[in-house]
N, C-alpha and C. Protein backbone atom coordinates (compact mmCIF):
# COMPACT_ATOMS: atom_id res chain seq x y z
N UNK A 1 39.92 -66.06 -109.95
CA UNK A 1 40.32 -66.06 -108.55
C UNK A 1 41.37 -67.14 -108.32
N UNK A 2 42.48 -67.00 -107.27
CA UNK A 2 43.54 -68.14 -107.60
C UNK A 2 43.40 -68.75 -106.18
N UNK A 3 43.18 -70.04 -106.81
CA UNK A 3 43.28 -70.91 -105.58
C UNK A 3 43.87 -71.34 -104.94
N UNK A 4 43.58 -71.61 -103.43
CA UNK A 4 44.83 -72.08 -102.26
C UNK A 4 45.52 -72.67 -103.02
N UNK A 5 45.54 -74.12 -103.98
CA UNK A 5 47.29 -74.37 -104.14
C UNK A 5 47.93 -73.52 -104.50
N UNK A 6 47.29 -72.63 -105.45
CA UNK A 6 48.69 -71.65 -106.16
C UNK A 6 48.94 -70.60 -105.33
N UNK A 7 48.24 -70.50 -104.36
CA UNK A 7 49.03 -69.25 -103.69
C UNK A 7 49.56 -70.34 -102.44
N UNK A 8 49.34 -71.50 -102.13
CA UNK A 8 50.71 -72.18 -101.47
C UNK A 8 51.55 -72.12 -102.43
N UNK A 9 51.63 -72.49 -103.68
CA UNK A 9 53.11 -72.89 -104.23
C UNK A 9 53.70 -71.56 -104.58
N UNK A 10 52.93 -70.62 -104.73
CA UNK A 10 53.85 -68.68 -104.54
C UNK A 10 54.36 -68.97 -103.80
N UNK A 11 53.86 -68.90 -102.52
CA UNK A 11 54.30 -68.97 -101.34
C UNK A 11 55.94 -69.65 -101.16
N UNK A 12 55.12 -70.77 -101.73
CA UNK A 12 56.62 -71.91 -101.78
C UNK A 12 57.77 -71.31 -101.91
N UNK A 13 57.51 -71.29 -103.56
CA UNK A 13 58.25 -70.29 -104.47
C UNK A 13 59.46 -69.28 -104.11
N UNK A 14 58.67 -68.44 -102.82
CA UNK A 14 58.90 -67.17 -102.66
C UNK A 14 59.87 -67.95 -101.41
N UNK A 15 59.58 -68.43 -100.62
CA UNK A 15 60.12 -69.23 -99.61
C UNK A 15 61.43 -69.79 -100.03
N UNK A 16 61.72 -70.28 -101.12
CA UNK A 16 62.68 -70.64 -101.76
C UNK A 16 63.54 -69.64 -102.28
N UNK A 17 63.03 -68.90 -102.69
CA UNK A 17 63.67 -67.36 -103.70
C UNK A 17 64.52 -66.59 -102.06
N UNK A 18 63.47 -66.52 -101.26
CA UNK A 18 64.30 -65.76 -99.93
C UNK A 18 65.29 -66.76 -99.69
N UNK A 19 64.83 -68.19 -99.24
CA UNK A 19 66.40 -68.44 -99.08
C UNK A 19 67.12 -68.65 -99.50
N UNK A 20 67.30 -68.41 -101.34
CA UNK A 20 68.49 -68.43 -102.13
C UNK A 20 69.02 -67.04 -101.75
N UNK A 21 68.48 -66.35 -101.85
CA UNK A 21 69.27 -64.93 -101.36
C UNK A 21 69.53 -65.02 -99.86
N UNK A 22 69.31 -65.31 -98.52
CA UNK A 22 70.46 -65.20 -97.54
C UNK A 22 71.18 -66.12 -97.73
N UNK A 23 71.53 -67.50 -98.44
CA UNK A 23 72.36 -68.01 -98.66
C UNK A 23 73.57 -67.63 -99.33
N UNK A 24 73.10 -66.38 -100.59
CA UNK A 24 74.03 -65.78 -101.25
C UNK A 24 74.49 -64.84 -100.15
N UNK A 25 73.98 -64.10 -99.49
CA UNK A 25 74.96 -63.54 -98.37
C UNK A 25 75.57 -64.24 -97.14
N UNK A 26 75.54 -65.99 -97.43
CA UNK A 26 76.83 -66.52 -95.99
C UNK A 26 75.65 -67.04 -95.24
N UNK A 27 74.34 -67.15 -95.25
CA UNK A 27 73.79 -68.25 -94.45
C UNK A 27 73.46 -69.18 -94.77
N UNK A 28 74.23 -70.59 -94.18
CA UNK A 28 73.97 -72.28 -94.36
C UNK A 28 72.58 -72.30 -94.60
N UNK A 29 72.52 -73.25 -95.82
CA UNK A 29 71.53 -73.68 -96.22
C UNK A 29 70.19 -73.56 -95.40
N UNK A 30 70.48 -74.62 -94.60
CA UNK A 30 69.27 -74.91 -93.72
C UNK A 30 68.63 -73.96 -93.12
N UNK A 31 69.66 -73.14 -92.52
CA UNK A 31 69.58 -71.16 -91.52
C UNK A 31 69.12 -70.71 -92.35
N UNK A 32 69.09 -70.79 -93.35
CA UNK A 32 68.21 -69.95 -94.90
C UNK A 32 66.91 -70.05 -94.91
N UNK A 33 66.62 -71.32 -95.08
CA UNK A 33 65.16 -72.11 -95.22
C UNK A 33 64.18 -71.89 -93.89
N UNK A 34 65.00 -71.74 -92.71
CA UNK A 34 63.87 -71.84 -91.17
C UNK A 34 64.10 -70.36 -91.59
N UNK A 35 65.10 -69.28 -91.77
CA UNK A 35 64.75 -67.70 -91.47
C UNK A 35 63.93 -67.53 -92.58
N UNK A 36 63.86 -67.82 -93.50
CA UNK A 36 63.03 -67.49 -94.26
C UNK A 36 61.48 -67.72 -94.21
N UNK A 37 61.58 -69.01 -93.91
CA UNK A 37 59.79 -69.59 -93.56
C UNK A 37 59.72 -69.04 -91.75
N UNK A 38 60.41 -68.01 -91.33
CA UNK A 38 60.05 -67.28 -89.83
C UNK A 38 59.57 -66.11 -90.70
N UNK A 39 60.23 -65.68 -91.56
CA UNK A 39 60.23 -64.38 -92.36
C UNK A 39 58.68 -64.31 -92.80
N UNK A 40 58.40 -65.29 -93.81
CA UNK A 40 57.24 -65.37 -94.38
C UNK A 40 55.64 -65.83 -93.22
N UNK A 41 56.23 -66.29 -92.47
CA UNK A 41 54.95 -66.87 -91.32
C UNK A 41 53.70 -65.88 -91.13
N UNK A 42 52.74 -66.50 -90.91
CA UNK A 42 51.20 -65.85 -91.36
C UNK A 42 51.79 -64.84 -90.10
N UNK A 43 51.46 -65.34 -88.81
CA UNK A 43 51.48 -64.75 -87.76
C UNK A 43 52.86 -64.42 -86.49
N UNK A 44 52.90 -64.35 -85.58
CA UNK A 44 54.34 -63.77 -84.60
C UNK A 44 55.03 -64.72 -84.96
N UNK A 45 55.23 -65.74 -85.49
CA UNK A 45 56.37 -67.02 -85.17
C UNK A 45 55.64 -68.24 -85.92
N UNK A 46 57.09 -68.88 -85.92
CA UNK A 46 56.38 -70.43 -85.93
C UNK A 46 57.01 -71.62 -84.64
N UNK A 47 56.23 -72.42 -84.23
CA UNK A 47 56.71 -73.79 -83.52
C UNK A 47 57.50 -74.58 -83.80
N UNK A 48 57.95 -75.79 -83.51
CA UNK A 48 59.18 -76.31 -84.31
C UNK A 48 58.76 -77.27 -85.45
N UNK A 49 57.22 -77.76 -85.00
CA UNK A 49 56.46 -79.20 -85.91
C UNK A 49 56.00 -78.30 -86.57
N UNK A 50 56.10 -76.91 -86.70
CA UNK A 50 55.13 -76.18 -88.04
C UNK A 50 56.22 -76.06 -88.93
N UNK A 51 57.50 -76.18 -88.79
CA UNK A 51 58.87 -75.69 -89.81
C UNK A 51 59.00 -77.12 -89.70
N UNK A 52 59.30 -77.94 -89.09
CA UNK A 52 59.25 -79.53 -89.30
C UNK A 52 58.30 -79.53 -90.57
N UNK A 53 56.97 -79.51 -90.59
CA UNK A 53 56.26 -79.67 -91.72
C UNK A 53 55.95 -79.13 -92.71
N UNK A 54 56.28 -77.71 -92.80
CA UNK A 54 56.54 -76.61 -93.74
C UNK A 54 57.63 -76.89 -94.79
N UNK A 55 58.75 -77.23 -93.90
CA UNK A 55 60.18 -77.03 -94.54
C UNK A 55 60.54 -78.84 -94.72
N UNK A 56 59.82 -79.67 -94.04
CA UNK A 56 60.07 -81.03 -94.31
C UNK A 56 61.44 -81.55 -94.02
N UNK A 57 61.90 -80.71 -92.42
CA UNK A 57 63.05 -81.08 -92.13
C UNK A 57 63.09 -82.29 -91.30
N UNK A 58 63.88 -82.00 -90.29
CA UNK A 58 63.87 -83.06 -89.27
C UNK A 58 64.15 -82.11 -88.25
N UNK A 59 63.40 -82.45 -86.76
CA UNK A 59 63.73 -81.56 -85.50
C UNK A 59 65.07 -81.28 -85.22
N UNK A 60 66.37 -82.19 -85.51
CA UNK A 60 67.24 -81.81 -85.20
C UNK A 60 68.01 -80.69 -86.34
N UNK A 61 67.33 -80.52 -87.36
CA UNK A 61 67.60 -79.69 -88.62
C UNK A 61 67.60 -78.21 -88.09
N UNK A 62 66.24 -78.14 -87.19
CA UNK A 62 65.30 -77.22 -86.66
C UNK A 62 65.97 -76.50 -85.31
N UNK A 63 66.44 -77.20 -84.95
CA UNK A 63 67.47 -77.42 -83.31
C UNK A 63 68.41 -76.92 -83.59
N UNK A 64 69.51 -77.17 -84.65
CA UNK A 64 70.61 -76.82 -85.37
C UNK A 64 70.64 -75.51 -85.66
N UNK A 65 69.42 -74.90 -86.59
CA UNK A 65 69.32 -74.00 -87.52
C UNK A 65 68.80 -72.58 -86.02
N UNK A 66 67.97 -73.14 -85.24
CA UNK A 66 68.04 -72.35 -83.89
C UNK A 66 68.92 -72.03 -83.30
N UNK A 67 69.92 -73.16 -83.03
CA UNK A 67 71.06 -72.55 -82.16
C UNK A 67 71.80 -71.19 -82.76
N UNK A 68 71.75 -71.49 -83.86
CA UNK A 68 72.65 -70.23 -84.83
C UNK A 68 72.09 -69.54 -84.79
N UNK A 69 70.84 -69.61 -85.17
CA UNK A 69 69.71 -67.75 -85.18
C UNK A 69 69.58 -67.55 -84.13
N UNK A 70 69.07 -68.25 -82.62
CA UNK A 70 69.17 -67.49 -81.45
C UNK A 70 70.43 -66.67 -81.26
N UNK A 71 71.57 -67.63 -81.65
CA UNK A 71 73.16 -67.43 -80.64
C UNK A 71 72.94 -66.24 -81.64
N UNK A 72 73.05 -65.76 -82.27
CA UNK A 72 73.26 -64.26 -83.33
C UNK A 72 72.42 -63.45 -83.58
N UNK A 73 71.28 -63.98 -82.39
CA UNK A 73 70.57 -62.62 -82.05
C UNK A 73 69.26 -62.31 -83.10
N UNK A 74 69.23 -63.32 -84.14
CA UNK A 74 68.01 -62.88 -85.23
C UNK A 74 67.11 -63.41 -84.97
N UNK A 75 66.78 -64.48 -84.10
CA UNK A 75 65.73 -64.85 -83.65
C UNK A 75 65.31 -65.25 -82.42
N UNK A 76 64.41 -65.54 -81.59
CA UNK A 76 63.95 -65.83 -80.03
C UNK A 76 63.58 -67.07 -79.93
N UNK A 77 63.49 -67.35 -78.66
CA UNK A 77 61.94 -68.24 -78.60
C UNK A 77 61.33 -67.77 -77.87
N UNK A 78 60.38 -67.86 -77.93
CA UNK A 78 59.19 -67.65 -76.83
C UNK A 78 58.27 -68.84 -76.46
N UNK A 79 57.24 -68.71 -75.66
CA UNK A 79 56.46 -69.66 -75.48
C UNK A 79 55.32 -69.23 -75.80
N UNK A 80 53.99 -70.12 -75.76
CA UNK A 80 52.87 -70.27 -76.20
C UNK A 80 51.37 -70.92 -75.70
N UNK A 81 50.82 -70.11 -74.81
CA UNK A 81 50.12 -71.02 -73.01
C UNK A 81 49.91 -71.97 -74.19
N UNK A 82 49.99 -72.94 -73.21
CA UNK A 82 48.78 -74.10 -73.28
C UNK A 82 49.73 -75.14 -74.26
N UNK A 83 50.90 -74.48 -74.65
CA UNK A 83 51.86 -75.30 -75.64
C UNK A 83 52.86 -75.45 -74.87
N UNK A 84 53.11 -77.07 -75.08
CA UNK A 84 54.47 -77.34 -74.70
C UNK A 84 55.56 -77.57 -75.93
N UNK A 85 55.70 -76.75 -76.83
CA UNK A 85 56.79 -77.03 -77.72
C UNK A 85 57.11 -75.41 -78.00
N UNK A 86 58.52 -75.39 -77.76
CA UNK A 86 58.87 -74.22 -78.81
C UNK A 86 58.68 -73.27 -80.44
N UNK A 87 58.62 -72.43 -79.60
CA UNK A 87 58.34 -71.40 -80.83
C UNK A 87 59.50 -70.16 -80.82
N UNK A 88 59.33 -69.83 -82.67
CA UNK A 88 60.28 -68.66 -82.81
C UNK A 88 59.42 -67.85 -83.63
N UNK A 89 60.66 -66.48 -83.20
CA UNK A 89 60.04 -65.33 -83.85
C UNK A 89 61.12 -64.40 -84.38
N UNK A 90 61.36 -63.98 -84.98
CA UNK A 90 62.52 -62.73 -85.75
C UNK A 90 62.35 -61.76 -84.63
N UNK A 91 63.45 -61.27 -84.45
CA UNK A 91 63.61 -60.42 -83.64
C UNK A 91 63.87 -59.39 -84.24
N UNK A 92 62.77 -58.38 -84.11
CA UNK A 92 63.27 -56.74 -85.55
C UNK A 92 63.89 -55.94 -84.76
N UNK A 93 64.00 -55.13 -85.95
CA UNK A 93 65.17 -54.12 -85.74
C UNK A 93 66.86 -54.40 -85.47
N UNK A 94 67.25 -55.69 -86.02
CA UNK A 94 68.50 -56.02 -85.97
C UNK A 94 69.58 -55.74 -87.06
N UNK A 95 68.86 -56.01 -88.16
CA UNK A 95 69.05 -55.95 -89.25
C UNK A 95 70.33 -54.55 -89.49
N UNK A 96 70.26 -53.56 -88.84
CA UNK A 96 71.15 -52.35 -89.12
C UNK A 96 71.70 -52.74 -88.21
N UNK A 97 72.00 -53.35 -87.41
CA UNK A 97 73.20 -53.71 -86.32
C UNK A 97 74.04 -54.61 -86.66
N UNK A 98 73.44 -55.72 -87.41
CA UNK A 98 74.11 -56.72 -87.99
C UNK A 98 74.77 -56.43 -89.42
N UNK A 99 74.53 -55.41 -90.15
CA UNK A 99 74.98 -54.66 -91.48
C UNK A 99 76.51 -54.04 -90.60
N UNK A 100 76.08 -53.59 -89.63
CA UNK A 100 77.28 -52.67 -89.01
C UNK A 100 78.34 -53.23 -88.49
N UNK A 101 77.34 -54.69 -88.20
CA UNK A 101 78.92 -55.62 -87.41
C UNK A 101 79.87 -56.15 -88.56
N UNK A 102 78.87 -56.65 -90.02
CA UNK A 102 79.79 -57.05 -91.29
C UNK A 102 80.52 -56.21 -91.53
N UNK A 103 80.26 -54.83 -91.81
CA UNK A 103 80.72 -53.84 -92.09
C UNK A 103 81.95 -53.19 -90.99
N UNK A 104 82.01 -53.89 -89.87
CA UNK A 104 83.32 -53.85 -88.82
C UNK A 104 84.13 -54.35 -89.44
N UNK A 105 84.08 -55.38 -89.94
CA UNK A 105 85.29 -56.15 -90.53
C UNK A 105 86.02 -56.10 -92.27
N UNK A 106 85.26 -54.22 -92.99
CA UNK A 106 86.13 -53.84 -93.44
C UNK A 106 87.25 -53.09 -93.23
N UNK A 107 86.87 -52.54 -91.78
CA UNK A 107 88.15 -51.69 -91.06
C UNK A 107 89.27 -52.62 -91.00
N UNK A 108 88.48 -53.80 -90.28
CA UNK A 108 90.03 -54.93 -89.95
C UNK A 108 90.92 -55.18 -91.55
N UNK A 109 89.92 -55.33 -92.12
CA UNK A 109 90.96 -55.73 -93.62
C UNK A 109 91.47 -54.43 -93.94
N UNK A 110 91.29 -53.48 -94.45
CA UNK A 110 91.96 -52.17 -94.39
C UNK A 110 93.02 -52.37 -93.50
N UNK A 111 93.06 -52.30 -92.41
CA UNK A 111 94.04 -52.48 -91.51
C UNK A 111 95.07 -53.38 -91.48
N UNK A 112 94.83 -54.66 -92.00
CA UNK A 112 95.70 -55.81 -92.49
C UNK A 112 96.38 -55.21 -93.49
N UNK A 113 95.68 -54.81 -94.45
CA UNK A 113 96.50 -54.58 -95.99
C UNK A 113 97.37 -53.73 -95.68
N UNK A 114 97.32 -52.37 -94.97
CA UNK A 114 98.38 -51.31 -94.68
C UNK A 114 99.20 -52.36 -94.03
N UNK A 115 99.09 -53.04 -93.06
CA UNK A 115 99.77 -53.99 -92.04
C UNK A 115 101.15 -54.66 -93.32
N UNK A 116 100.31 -55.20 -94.38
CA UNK A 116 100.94 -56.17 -95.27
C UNK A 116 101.09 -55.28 -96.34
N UNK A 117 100.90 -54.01 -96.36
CA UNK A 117 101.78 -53.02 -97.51
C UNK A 117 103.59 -52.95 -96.74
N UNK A 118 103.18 -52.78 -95.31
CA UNK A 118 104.60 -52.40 -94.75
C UNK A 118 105.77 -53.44 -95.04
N UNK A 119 105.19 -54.91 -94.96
CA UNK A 119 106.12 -56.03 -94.75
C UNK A 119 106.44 -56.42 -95.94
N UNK A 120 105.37 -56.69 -97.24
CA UNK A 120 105.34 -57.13 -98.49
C UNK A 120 106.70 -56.39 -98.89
N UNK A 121 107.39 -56.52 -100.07
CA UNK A 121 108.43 -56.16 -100.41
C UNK A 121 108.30 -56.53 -102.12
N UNK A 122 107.37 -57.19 -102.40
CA UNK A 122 106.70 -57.80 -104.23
C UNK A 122 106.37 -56.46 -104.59
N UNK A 123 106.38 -55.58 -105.42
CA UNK A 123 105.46 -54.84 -106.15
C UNK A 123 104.25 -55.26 -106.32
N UNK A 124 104.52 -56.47 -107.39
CA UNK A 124 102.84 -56.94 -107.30
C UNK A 124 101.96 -57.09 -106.83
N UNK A 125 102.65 -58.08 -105.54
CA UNK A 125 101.71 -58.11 -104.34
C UNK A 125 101.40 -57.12 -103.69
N UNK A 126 102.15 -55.77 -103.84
CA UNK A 126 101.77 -54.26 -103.16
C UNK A 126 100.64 -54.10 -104.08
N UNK A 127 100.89 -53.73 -105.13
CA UNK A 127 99.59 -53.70 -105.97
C UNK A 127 98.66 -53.72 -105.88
N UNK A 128 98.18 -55.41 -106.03
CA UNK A 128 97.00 -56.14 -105.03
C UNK A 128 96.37 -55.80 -103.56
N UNK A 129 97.15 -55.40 -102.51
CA UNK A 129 97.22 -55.14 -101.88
C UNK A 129 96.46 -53.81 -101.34
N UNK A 130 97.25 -52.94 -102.47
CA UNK A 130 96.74 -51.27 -102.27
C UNK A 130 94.93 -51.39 -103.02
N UNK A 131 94.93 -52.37 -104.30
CA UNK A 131 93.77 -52.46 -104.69
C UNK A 131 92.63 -52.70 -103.63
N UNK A 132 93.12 -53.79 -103.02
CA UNK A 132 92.23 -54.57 -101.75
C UNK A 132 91.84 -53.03 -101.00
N UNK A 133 93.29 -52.48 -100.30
CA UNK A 133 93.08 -51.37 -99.64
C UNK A 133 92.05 -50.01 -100.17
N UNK A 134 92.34 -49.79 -101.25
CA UNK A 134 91.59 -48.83 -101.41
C UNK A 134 89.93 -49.00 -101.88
N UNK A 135 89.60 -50.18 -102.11
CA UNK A 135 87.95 -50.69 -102.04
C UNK A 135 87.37 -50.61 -100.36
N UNK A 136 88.13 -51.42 -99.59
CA UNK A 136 87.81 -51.25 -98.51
C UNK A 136 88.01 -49.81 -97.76
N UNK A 137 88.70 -49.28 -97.94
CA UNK A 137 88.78 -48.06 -96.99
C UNK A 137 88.06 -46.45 -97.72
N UNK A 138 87.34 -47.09 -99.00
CA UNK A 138 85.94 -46.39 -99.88
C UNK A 138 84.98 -46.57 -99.00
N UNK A 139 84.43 -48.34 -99.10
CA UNK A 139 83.24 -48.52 -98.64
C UNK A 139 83.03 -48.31 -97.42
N UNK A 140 84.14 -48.55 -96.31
CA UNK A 140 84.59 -48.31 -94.75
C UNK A 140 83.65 -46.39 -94.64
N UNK A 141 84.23 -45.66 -95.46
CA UNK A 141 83.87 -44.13 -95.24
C UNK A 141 82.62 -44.23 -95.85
N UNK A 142 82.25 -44.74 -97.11
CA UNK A 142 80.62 -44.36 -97.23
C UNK A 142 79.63 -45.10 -96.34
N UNK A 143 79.86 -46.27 -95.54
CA UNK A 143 79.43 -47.03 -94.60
C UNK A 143 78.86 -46.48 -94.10
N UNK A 144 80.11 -45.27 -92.99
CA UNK A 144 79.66 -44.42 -91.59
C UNK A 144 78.79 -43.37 -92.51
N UNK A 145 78.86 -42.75 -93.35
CA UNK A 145 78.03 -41.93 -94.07
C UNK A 145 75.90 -42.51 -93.67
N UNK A 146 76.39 -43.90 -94.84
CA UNK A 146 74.92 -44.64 -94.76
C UNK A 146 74.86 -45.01 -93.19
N UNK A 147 75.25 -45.69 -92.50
CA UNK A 147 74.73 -45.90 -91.08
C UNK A 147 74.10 -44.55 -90.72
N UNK A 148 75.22 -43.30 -90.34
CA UNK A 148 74.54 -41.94 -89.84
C UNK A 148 73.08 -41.84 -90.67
N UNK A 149 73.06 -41.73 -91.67
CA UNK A 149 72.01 -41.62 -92.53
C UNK A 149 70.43 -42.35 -92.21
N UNK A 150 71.05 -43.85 -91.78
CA UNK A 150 70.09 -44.89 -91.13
C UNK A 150 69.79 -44.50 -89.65
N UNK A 151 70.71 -44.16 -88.86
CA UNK A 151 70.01 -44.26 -87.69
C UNK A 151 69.45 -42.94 -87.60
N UNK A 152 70.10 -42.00 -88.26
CA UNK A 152 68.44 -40.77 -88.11
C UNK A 152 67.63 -40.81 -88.32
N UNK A 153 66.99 -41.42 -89.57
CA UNK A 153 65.73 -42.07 -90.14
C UNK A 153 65.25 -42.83 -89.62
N UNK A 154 65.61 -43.40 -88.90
CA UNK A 154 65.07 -44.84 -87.37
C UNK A 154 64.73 -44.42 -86.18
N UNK A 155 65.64 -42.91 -86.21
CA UNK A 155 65.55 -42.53 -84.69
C UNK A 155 66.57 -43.34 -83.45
N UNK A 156 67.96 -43.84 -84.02
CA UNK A 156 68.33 -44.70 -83.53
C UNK A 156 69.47 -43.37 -82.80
């Protein structure tokens, strides 16, 4: 039978492993470590002295790493009777909205590169260019494919 430490230090573990991976997709360190230990939380959320002591930050670490996940919509606060300190919670179902907004900004590059096929006058740099272009304006069309695909399956 495995005992509470080792399934805290899984835990740990796993806590760590998630936030090496949103870090590999573009979220600051710290935004890694609180979404992740929101991700993993026993129950709706955590408070700010439970990720204070979980994650062994500092409140203003916690404050920081909030402003960004509220302002972008991945996480809340809510309150908690009888508590006077803040609490968060993941806000679901974002996740395909926020795929769709990254995924906005292969149109814009597509759109640049034709922009900078017209002006460029290098071969080479056309080259490069058309390469850039034609990755993006692949994944741009199988995108709307997978989104359609997603929001029928969601019911969205």
């Amino acid at each position: 039978m495995e005992s509470t430490h080792d399934r805290e230090k899984r835990r740990s573990a796993m806590l760590d492993k998630l936030a090496q991976v949103l870090e590999q997709v573009g979220f600051p360190h710290g935004m890694a470590k609180v979404y992740a230990a929101l991700t993993l939380a026993d129950g709706e959320g955590l408070s700010t002295s439970e990720l204070i002591d979980e994650l062994d930050i500092s409140k203003a670490s916690v404050s920081n790493a909030m402003q960004f996940l509220v302002g972008t919509d991945l996480v809340e606060r809510y309150r908690v009777r009888g508590s006077r300190e803040a609490h968060y919670r993941m806000i679901k179902g974002v996740w395909g909205d926020i795929l769709a907004r990254k995924f906005a900004a292969m149109t814009y590059i597509r759109q640049v590169t034709e922009e900078a096929m017209d002006v460029i006058d290098s071969p080479a740099a056309c080259e490069r260019l058309e390469e850039m272009h034609d990755v993006y304006a692949f994944f741009e069309r199988e995108f709307e494919n997978v989104m359609e695909r997603f929001n029928e399956r969601t019911g969205r």
